[in-house]
C-alpha atoms as a PDB file:
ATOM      1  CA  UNK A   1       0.000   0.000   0.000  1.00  0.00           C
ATOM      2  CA  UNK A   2       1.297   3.432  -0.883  1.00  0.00           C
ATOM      3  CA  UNK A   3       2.906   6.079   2.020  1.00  0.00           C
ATOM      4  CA  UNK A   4       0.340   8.251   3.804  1.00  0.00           C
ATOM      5  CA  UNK A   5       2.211  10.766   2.357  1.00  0.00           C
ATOM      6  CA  UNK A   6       1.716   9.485  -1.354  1.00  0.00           C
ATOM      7  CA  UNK A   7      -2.209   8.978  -0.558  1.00  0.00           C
ATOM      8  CA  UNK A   8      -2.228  12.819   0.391  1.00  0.00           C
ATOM      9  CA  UNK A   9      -0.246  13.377  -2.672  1.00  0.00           C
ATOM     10  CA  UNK A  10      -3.260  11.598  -4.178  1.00  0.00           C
ATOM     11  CA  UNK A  11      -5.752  13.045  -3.343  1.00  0.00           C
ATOM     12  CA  UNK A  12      -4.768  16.327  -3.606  1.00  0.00           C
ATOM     13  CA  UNK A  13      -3.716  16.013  -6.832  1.00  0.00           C
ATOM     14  CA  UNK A  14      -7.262  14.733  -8.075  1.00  0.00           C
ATOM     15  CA  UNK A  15      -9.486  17.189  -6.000  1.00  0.00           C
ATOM     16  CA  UNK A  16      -7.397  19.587  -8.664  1.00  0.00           C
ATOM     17  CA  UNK A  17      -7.967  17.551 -11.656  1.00  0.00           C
ATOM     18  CA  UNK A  18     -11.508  18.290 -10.316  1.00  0.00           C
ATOM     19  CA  UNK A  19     -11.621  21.545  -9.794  1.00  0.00           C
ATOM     20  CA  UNK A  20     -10.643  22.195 -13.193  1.00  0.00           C
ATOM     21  CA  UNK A  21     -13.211  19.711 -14.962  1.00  0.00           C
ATOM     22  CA  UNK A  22     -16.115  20.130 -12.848  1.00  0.00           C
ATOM     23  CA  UNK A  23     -15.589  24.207 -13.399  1.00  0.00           C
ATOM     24  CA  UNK A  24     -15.065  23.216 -17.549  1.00  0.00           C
ATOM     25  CA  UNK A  25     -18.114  21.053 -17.185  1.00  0.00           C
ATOM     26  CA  UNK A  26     -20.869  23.264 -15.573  1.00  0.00           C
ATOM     27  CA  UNK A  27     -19.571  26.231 -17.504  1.00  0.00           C
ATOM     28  CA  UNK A  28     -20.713  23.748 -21.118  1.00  0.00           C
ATOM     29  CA  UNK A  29     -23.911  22.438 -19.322  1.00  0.00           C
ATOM     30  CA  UNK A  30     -25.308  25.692 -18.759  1.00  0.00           C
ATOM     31  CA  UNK A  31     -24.266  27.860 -22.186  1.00  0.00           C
ATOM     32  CA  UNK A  32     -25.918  24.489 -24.091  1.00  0.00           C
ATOM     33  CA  UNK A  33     -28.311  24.163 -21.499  1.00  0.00           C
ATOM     34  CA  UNK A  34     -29.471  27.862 -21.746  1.00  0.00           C
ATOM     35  CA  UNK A  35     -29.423  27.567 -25.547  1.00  0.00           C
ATOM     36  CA  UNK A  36     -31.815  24.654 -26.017  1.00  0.00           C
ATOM     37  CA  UNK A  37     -33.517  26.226 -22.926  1.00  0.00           C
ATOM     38  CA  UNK A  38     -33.214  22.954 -20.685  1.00  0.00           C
ATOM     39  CA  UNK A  39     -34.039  23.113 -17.416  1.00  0.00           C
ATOM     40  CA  UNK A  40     -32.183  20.133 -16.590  1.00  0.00           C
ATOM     41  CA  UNK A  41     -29.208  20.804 -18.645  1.00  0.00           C
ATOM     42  CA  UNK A  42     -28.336  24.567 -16.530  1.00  0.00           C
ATOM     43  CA  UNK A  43     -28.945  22.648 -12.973  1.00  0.00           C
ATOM     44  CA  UNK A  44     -26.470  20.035 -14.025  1.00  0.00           C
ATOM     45  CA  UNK A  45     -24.046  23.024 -14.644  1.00  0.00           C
ATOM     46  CA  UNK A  46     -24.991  24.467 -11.418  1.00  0.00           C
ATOM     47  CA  UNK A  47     -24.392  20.976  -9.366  1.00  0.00           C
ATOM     48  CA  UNK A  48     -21.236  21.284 -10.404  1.00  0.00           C
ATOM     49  CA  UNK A  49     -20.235  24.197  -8.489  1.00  0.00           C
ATOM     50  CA  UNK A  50     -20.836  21.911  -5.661  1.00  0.00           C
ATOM     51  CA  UNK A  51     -18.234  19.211  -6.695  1.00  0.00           C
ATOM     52  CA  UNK A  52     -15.875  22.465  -7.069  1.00  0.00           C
ATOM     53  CA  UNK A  53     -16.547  23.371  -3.373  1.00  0.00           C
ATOM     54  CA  UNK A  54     -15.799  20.370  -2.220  1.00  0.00           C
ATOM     55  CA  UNK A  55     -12.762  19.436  -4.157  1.00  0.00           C
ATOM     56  CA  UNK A  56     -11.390  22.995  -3.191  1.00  0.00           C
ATOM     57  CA  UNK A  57     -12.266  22.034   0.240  1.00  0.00           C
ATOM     58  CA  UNK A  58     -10.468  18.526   0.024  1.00  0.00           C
ATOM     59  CA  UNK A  59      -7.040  20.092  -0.867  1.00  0.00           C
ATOM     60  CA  UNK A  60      -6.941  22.715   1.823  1.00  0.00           C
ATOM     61  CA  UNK A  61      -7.719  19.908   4.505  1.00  0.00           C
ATOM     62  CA  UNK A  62      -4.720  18.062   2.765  1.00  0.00           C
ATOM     63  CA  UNK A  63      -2.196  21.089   2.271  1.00  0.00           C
ATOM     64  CA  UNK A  64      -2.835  22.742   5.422  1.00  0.00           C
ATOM     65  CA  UNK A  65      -1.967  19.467   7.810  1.00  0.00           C
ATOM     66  CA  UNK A  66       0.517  17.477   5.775  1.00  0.00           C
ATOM     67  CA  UNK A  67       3.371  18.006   8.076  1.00  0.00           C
ATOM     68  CA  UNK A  68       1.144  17.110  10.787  1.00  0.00           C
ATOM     69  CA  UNK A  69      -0.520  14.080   9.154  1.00  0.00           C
ATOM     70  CA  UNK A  70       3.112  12.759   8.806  1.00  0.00           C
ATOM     71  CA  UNK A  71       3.570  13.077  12.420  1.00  0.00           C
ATOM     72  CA  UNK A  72       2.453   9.038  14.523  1.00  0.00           C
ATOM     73  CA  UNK A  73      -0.030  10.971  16.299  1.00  0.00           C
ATOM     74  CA  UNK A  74      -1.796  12.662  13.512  1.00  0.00           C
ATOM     75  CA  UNK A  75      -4.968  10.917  13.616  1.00  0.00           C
ATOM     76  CA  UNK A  76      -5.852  12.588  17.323  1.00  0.00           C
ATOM     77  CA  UNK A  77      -4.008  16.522  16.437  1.00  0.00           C
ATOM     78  CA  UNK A  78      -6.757  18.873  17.507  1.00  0.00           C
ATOM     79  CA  UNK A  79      -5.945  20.643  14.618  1.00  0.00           C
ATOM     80  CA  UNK A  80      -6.219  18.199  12.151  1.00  0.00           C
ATOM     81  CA  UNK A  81      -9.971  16.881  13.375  1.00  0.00           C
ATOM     82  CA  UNK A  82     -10.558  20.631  13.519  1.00  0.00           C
ATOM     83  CA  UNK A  83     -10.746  21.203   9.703  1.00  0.00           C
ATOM     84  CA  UNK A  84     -11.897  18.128   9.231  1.00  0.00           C
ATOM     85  CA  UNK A  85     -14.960  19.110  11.056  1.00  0.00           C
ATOM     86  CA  UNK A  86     -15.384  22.133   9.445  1.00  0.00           C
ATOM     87  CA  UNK A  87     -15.082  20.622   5.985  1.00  0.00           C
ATOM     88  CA  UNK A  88     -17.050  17.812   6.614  1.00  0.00           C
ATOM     89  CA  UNK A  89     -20.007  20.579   7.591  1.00  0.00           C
ATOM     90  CA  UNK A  90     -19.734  22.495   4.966  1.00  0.00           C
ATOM     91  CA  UNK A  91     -19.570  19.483   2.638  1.00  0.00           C
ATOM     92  CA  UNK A  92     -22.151  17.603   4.267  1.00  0.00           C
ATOM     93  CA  UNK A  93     -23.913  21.491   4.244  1.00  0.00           C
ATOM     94  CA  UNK A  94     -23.707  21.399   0.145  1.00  0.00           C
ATOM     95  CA  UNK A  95     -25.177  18.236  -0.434  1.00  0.00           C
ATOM     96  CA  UNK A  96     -28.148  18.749   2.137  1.00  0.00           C
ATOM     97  CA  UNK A  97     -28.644  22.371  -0.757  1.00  0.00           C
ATOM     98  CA  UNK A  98     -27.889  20.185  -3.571  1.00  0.00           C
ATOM     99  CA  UNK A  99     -31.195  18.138  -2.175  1.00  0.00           C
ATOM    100  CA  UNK A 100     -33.486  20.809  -1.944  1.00  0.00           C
ATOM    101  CA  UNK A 101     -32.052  22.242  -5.366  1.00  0.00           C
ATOM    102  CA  UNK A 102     -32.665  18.838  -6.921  1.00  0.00           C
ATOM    103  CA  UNK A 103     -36.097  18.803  -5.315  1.00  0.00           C
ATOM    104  CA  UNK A 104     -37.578  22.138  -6.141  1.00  0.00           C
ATOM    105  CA  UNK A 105     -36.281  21.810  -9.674  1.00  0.00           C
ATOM    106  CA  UNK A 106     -37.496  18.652 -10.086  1.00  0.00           C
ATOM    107  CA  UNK A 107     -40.902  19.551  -9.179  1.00  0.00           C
ATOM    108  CA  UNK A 108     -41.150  22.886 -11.585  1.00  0.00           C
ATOM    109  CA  UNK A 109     -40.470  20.339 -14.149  1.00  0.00           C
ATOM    110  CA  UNK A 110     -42.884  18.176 -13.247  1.00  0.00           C
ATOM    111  CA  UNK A 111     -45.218  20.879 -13.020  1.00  0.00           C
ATOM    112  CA  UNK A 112     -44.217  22.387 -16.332  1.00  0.00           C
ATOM    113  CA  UNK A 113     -44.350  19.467 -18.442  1.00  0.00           C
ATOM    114  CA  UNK A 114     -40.607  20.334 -19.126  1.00  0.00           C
ATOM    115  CA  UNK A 115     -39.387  17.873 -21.881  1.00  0.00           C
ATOM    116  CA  UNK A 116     -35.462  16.924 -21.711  1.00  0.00           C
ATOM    117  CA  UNK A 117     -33.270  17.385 -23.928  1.00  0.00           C
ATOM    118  CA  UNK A 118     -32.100  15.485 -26.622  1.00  0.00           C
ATOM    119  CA  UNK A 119     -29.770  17.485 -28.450  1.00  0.00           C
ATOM    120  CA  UNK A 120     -26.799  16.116 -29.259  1.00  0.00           C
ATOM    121  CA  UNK A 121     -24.547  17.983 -26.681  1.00  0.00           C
ATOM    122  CA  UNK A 122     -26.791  17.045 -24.071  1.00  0.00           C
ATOM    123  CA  UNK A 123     -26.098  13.731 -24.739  1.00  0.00           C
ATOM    124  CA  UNK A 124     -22.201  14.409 -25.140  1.00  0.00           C
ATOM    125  CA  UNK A 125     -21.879  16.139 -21.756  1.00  0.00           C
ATOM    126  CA  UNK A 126     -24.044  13.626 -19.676  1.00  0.00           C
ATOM    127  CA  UNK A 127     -22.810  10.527 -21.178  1.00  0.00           C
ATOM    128  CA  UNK A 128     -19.298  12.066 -20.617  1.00  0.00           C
ATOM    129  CA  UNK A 129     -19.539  13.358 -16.958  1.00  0.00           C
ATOM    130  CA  UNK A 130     -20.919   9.487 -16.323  1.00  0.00           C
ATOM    131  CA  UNK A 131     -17.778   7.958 -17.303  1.00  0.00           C
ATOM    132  CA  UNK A 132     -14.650  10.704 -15.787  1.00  0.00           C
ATOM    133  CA  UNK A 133     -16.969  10.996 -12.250  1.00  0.00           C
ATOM    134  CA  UNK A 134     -17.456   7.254 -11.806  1.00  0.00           C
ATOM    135  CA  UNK A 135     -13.938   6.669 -12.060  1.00  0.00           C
ATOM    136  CA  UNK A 136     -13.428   9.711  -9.845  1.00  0.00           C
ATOM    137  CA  UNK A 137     -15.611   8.480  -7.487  1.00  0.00           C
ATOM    138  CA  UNK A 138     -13.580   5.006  -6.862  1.00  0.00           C
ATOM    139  CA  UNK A 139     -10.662   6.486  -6.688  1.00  0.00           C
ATOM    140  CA  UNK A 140     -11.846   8.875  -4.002  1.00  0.00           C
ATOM    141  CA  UNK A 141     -13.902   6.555  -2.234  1.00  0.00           C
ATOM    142  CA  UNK A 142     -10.405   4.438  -1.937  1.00  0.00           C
ATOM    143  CA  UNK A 143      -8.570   7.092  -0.960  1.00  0.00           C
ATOM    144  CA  UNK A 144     -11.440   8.261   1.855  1.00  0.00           C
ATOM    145  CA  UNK A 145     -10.707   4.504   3.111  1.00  0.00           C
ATOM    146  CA  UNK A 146      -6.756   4.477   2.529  1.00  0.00           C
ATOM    147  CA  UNK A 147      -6.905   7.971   4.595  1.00  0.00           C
ATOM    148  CA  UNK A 148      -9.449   7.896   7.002  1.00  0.00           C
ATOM    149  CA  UNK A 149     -10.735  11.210   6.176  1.00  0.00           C
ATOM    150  CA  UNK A 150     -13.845  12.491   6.700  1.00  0.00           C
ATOM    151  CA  UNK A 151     -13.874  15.431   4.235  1.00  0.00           C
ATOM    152  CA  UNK A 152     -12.882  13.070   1.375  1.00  0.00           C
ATOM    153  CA  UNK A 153     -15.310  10.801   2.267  1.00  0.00           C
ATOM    154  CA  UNK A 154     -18.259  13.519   1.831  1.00  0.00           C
ATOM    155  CA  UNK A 155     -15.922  14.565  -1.749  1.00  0.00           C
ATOM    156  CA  UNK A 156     -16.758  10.623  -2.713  1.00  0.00           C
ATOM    157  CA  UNK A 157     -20.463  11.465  -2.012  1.00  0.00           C
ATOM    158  CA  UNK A 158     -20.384  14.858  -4.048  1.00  0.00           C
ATOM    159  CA  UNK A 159     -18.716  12.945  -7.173  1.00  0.00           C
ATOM    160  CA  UNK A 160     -20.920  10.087  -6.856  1.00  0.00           C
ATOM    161  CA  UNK A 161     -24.281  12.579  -6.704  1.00  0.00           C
ATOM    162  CA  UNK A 162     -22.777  13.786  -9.894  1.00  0.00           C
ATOM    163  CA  UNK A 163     -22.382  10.384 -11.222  1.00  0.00           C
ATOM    164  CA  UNK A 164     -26.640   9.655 -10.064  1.00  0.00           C
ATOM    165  CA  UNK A 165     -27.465  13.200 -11.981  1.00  0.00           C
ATOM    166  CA  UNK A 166     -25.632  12.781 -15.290  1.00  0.00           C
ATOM    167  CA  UNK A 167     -26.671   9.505 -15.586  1.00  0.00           C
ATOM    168  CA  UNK A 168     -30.280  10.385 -15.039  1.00  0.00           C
ATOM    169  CA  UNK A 169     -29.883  13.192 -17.733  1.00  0.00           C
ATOM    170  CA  UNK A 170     -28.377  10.736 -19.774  1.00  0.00           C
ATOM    171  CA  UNK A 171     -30.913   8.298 -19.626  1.00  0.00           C
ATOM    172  CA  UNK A 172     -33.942  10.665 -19.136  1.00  0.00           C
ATOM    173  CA  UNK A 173     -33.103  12.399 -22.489  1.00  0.00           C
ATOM    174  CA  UNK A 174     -32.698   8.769 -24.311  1.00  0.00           C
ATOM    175  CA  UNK A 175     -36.603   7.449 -22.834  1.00  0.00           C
ATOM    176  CA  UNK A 176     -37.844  10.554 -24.501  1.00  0.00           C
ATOM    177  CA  UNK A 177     -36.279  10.129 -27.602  1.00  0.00           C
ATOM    178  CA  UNK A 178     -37.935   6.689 -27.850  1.00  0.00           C
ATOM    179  CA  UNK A 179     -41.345   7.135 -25.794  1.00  0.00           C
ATOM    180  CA  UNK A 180     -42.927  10.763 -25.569  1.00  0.00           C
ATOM    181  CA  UNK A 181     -44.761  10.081 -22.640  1.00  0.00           C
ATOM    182  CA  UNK A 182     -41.282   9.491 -20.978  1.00  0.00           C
ATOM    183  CA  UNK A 183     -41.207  13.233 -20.274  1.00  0.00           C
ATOM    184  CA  UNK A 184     -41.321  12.291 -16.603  1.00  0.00           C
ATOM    185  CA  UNK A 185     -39.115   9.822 -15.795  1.00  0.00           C
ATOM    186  CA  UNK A 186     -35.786  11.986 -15.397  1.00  0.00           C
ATOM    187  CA  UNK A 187     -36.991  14.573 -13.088  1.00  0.00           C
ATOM    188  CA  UNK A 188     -39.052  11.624 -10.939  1.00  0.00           C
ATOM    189  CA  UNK A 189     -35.818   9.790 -10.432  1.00  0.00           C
ATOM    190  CA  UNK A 190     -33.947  13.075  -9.695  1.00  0.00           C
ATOM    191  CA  UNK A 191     -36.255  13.736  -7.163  1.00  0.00           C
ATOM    192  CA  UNK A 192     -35.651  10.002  -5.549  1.00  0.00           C
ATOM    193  CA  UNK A 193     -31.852  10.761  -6.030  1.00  0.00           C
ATOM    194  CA  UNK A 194     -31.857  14.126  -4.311  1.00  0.00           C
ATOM    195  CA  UNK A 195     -33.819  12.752  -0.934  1.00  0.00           C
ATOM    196  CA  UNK A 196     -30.861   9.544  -0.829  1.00  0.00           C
ATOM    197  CA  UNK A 197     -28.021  12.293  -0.945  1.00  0.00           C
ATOM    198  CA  UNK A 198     -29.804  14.834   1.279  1.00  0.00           C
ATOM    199  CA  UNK A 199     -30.017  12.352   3.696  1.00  0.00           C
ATOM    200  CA  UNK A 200     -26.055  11.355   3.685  1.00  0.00           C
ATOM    201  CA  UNK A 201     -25.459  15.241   4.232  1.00  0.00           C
ATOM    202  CA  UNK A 202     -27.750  15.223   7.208  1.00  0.00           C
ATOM    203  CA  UNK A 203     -25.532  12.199   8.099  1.00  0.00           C
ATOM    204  CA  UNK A 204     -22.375  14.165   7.871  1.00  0.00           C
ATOM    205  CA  UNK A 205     -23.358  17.075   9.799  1.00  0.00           C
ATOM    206  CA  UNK A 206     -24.413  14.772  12.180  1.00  0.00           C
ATOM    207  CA  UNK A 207     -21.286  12.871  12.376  1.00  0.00           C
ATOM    208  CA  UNK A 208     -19.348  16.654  12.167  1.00  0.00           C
ATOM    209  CA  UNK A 209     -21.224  17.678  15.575  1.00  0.00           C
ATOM    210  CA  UNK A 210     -21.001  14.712  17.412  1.00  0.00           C
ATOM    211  CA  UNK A 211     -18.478  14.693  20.541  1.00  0.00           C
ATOM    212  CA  UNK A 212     -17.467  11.536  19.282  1.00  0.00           C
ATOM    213  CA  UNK A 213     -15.562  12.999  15.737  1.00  0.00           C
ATOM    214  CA  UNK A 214     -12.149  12.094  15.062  1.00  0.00           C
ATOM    215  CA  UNK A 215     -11.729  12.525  11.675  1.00  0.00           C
ATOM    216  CA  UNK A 216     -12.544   9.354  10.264  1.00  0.00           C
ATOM    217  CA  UNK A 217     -14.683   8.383   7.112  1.00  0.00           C
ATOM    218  CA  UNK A 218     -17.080   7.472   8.976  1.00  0.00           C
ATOM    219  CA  UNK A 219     -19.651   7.988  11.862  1.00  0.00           C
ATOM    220  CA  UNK A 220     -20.278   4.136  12.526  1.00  0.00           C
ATOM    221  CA  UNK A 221     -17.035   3.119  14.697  1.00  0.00           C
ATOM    222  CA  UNK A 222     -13.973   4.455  15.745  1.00  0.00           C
ATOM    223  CA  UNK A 223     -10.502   3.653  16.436  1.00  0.00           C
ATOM    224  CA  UNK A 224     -10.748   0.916  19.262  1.00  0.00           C
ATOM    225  CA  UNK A 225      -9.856   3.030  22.506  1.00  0.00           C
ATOM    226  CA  UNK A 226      -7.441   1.851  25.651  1.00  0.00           C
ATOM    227  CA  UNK A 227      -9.280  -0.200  27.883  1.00  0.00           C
ATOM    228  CA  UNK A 228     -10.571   1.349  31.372  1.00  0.00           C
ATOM    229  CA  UNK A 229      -9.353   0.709  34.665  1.00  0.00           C
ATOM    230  CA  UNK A 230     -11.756  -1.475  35.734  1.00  0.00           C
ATOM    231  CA  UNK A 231     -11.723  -3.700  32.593  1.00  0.00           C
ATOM    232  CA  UNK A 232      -8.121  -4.064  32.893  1.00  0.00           C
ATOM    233  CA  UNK A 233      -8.961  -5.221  36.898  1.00  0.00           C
ATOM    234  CA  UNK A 234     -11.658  -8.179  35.339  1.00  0.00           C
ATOM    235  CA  UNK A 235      -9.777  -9.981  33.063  1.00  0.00           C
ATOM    236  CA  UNK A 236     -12.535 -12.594  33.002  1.00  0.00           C
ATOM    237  CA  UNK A 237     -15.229 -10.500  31.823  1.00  0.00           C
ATOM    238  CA  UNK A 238     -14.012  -9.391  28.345  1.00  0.00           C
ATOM    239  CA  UNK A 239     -16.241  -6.666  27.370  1.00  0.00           C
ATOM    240  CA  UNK A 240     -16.246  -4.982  23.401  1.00  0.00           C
ATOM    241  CA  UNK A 241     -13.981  -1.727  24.207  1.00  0.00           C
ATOM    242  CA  UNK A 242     -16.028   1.674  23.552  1.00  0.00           C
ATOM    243  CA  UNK A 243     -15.771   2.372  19.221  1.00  0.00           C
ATOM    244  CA  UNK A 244     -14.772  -1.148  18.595  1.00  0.00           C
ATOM    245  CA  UNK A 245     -16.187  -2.514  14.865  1.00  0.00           C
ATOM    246  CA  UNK A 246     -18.232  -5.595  14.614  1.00  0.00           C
ATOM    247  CA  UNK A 247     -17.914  -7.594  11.402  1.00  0.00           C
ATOM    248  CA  UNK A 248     -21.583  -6.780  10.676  1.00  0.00           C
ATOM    249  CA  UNK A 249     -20.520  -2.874  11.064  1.00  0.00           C
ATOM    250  CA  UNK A 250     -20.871  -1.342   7.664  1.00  0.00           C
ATOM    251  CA  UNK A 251     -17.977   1.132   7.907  1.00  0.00           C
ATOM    252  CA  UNK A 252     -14.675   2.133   6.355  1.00  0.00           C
ATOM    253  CA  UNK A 253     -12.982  -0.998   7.228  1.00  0.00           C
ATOM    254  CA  UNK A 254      -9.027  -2.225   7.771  1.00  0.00           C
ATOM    255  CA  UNK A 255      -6.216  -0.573   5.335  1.00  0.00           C
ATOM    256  CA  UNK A 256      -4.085  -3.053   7.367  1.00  0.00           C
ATOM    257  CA  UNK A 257      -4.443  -7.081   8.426  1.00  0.00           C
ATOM    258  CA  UNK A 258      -2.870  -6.896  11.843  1.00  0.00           C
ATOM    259  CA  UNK A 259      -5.644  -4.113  12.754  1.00  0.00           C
ATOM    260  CA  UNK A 260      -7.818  -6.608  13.190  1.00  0.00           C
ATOM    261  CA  UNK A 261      -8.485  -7.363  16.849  1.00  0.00           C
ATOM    262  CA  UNK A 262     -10.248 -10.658  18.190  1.00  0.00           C
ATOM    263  CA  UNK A 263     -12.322 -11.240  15.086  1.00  0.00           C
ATOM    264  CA  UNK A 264     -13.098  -7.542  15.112  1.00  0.00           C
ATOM    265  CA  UNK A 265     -12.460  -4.730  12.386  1.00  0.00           C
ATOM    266  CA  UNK A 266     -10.970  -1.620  13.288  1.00  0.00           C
ATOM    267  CA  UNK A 267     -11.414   1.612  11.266  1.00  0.00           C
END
C-alpha cells in the first residue's frame, strides 16, 4: 500500500484535476443548457459548483496538515480533526442544498411538463460526466478509506451525486427520444436521487457535531480506545472496548491485516 504521504499526494492532486473539470463542465452544461432552454441541462451546470466546493475544500484539509498528518499521532491533532470538522459541515452542508435544489427543480419540471433534452450535446456532456466521475468516485472513495478522512469521504459522495445526476440526464433524455410520454421519468428519479443524498449530508453534519468525531470516514465506529481501569482489573469478563467494529458494522474498514483485533475490524 502506498505512504500516507503518497495517498495525500493523491488526493490532492485529483481534488485539482476536479476543480478544473467540474468548473469546464458546468460552464458547457449551462451555455448548451441555456441555448436549447433545458431546465435540466443549466442545474447540471450548477451541481457542479458543488463538486468544485468540495474538491477545493479537500485540498486545503490536505495542504494545510501534511506536516502534521506525517507526524504518529496525527490521527488525534486537535488541529487536524478541527478542519476536518469544518469541511465535513460544509460538505455535508452542500449536499443537504444540492437536495433541496434537486427537489424544487425537479418539481417545476414536473409541473411544467418540461421535456429533456435530446440534443446532441446534451447527450455528449451527460454521457461524458458518467464515465470521468465514476472513475473519480472510486478512486476517491479508496482514498477516503486508505486515509481515514472524513472530508474526502463527503468529496466521494459529491462525485458520486454527480455520477446519479448525469446519468439520469443521460438516460432521461434517451426514454424521450424513444417514448414521448417518458417526459417524466428523469426529473421523478432526480427527485428520488436528491432525498438519498440529502439524507447522507444530514448524516455528515451529524457525524461533524457529534463529541465523538475524530476525523474518520465514517460515523459508525472508531478507532478501538485503551481499555478502562476497571476492565483491565476483570480480566474474566471481556467486554467490546467503547468504538470497537463488529464484522456486521458497515464502515470504512481495515487498510491493514494486523488491525484486526479478536475477530473484530478496526477503522
Amino acid at each position: 500500500m502506498p505512504s500516507r504521504r503518497r495517498l495525500q499526494q493523491y488526493a490532492i492532486a485529483i481534488s485539482i484535476f476536479s476543480i478544473f473539470y467540474n468548473t469546464a463542465e458546468g460552464v458547457v452544461s449551462i451555455v448548451f443548457g441555456a441555448e436549447s432552454s433545458s431546465r435540466a441541462l443549466v442545474f447540471f451546470g450548477l451541481q457542479s459548483a458543488v463538486e468544485v466546493i468540495s474538491a477545493v475544500l479537500v485540498s486545503w484539509r490536505f495542504l494545510s496538515t501534511t506536516k502534521l498528518d506525517d507526524q504518529p499521532a496525527s490521527e488525534t491533532s486537535p488541529h487536524v480533526i478541527r478542519i476536518e470538522r469544518i469541511a465535513t459541515t460544509i460538505i455535508g452542508a452542500l449536499l443537504v442544498a444540492l437536495c433541496l435544489a434537486a427537489l424544487g427543480t425537479s418539481a417545476a419540471s414536473l409541473a411544467t411538463h418540461d421535456r429533456p433534452s435530446t440534443t446532441l450535446p446534451s447527450l455528449l456532456i451527460a454521457a461524458t460526466a458518467t464515465g470521468i466521475m465514476l472513475i473519480l468516485y472510486v478512486a476517491k472513495r479508496y482514498l477516503a478509506r486508505a486515509l481515514d478522512s472524513s472530508t474526502m469521504y463527503g468529496e466521494a459522495l459529491c462525485a458520486l451525486s454527480c455520477v446519479q445526476l448525469s446519468l439520469v440526464l443521460l438516460t432521461g433524455s434517451l426514454i424521450y427520444r424513444v417514448w414521448r410520454g417518458g417526459w417524466w421519468v428523469d426529473s421523478a428519479t432526480a427527485i428520488l436521487i436528491g432525498i438519498l443524498f440529502g439524507w447522507e449530508g444530514v448524516k455528515m453534519i451529524r457525524w461533524a457535531r457529534s463529541v465523538d468525531f475524530n476525523g474518520g470516514c465514517c460515523g459508525a465506529c472508531h478507532p478501538r480506545e485503551a481499555a478502562s481501569l476497571e476492565q483491565a482489573e476483570q480480566p474474566n469478563e471481556p467486554e467490546q472496548k467503547q468504538g470497537a467494529c463488529s464484522p456486521s458494522d458497515h464502515c470504512c474498514g481495515c487498510t491493514k491485516k494486523e488491525d484486526a483485533v479478536d475477530g473484530d475490524q478496526t477503522c
